[in-house]
C-alpha atoms as a PDB file:
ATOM      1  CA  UNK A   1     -26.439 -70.836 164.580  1.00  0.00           C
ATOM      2  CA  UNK A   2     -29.522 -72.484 166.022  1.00  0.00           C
ATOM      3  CA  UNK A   3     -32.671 -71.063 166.700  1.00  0.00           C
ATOM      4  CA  UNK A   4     -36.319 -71.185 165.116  1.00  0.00           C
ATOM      5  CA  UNK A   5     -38.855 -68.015 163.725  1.00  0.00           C
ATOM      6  CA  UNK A   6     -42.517 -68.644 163.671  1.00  0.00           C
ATOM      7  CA  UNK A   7     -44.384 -66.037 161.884  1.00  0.00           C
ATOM      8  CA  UNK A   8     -48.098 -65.376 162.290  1.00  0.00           C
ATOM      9  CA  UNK A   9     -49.982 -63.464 159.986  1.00  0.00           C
ATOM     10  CA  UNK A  10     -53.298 -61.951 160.413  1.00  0.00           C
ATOM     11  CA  UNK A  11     -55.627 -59.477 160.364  1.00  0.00           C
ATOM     12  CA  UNK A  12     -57.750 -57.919 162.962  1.00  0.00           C
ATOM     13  CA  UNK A  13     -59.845 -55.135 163.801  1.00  0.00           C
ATOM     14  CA  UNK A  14     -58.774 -55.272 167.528  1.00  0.00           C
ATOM     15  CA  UNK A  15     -54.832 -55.145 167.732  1.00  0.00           C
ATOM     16  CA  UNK A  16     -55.224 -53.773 171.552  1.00  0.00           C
ATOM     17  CA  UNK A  17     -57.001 -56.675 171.930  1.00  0.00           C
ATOM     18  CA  UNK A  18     -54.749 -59.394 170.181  1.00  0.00           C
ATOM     19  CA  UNK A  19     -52.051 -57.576 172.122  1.00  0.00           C
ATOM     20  CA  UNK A  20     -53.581 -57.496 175.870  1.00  0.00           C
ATOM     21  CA  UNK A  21     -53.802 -61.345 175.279  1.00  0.00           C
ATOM     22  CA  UNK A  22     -50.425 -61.616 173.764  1.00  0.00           C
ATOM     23  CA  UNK A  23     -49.076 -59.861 177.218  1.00  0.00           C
ATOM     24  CA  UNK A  24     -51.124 -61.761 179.450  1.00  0.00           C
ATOM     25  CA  UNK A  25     -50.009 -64.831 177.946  1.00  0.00           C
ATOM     26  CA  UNK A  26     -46.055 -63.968 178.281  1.00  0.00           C
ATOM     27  CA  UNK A  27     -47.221 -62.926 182.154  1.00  0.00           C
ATOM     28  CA  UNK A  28     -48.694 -66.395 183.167  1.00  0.00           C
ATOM     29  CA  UNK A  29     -45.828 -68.493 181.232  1.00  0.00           C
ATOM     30  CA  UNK A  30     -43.203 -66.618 183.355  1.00  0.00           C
ATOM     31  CA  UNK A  31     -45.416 -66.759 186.538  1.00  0.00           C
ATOM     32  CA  UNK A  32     -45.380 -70.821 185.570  1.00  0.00           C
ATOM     33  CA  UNK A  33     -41.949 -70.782 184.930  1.00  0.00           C
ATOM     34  CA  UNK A  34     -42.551 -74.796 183.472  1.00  0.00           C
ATOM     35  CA  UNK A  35     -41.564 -75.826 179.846  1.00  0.00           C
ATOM     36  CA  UNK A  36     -40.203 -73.917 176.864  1.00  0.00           C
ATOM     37  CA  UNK A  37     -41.326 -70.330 175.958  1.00  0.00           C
ATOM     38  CA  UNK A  38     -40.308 -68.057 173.131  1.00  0.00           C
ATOM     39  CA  UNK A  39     -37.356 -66.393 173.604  1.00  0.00           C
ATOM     40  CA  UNK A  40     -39.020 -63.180 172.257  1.00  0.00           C
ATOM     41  CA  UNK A  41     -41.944 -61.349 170.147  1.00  0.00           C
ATOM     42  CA  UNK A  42     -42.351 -58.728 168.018  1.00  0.00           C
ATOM     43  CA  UNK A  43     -45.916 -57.376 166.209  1.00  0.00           C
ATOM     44  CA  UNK A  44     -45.979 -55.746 163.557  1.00  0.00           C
ATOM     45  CA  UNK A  45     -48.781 -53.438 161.776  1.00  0.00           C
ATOM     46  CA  UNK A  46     -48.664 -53.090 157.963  1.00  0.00           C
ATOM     47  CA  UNK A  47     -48.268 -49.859 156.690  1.00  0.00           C
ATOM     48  CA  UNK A  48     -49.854 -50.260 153.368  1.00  0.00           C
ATOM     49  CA  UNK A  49     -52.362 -52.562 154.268  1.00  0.00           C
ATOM     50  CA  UNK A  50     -54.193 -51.564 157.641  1.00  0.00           C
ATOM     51  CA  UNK A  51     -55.523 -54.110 159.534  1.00  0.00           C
ATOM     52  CA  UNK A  52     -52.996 -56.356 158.629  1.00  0.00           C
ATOM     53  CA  UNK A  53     -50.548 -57.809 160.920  1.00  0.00           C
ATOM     54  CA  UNK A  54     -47.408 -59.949 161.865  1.00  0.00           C
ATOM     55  CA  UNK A  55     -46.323 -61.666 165.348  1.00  0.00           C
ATOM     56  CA  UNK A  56     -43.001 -63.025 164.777  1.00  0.00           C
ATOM     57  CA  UNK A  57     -42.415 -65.373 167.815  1.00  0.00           C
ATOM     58  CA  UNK A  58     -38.442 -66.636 168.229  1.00  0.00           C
ATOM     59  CA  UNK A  59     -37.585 -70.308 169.626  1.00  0.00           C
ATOM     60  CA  UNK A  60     -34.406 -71.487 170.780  1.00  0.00           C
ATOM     61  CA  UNK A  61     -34.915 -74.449 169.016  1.00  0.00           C
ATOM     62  CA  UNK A  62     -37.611 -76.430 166.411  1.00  0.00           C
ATOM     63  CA  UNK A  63     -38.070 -78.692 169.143  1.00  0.00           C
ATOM     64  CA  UNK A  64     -39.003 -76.403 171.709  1.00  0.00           C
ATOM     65  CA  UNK A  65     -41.494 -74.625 169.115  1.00  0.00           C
ATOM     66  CA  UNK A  66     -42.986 -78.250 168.759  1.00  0.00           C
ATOM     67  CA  UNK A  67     -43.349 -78.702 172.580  1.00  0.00           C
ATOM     68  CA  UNK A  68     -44.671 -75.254 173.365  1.00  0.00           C
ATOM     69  CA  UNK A  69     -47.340 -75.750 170.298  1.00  0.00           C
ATOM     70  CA  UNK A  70     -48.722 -78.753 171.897  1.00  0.00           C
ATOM     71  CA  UNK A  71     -48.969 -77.395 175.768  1.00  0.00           C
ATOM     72  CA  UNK A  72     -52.671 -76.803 176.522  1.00  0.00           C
ATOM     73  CA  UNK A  73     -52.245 -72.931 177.284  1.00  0.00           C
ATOM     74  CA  UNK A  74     -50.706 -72.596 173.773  1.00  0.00           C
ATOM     75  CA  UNK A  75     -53.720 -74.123 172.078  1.00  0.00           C
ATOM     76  CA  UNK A  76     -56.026 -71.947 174.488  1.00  0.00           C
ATOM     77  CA  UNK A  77     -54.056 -69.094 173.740  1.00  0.00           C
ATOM     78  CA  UNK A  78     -54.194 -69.707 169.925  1.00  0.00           C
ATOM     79  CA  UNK A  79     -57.981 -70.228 169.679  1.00  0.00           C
ATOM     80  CA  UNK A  80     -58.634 -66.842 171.880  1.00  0.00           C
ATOM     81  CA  UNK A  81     -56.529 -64.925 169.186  1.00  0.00           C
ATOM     82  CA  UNK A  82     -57.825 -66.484 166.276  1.00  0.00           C
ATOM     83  CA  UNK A  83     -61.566 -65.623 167.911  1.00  0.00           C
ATOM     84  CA  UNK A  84     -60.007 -61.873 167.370  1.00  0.00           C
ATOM     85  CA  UNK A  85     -58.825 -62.176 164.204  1.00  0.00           C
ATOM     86  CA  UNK A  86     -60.694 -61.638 160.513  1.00  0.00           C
ATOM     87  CA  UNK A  87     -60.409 -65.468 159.562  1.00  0.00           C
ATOM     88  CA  UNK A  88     -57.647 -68.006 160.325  1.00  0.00           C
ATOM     89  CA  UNK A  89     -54.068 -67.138 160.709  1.00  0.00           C
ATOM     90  CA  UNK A  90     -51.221 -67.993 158.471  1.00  0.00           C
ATOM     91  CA  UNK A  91     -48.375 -69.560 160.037  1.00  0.00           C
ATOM     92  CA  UNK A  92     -44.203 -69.732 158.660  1.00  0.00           C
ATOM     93  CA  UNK A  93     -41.834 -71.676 160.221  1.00  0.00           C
ATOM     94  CA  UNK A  94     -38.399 -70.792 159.589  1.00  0.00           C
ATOM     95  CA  UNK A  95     -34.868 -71.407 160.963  1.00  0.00           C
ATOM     96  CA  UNK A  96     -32.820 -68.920 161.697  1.00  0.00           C
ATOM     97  CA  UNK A  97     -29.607 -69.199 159.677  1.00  0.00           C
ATOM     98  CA  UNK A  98     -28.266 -65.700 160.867  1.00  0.00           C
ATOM     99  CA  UNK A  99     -28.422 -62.180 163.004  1.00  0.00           C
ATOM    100  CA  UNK A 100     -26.801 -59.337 162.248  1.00  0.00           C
ATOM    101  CA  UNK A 101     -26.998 -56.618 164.689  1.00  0.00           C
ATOM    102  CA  UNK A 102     -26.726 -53.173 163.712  1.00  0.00           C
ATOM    103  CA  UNK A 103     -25.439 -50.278 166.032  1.00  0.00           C
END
């Protein structure tokens, strides 16, 4: 199995607005169509601590992580979300070793 996870932790006090940008973002890469992209994204809002937060942002591969981190819309996207968030995110990178899909 190949495939790479990045989690981003955070917190915020504006999720609409972390998540306007997070669409807009996805809307110009496909409009650009050039280089890698995630391959999808989930958010998620902690439940038993509120303001608290999760993107977890899948990669076909480590390498195309890498590439996409060092595009210049990445970084601009990065610094645009962090200037919404309560202090600096906290990043994971993880490969995926397995999916199970449940019916």
């Amino acid at each position: 199995m190949t495939g790479f996870v990045q989690i981003i932790e955070y917190r915020t006090k504006e999720p609409e607005a972390v998540a306007a940008l997070m669409e807009d973002f996805r809307k110009t890469r496909e409009a650009e169509g050039d280089g890698p992209a995630p391959v999808r994204s989930i958010t998620c809002a902690d439940r038993d601590d509120p303001g608290r937060y999760f993107s977890i942002i899948e990669f076909a591969s480590y390498d195309e992580a890498m590439e996409n981190s060092q595009r210049a819309d990445t970084t601009d996207f990065s610094a645009r979300m962090m200037a919404l968030c309560d202090g600096p995110g906290k990043f994971y990178n993880l490969d995926l070793v397995d999916t199970i899909e449940y019916h």
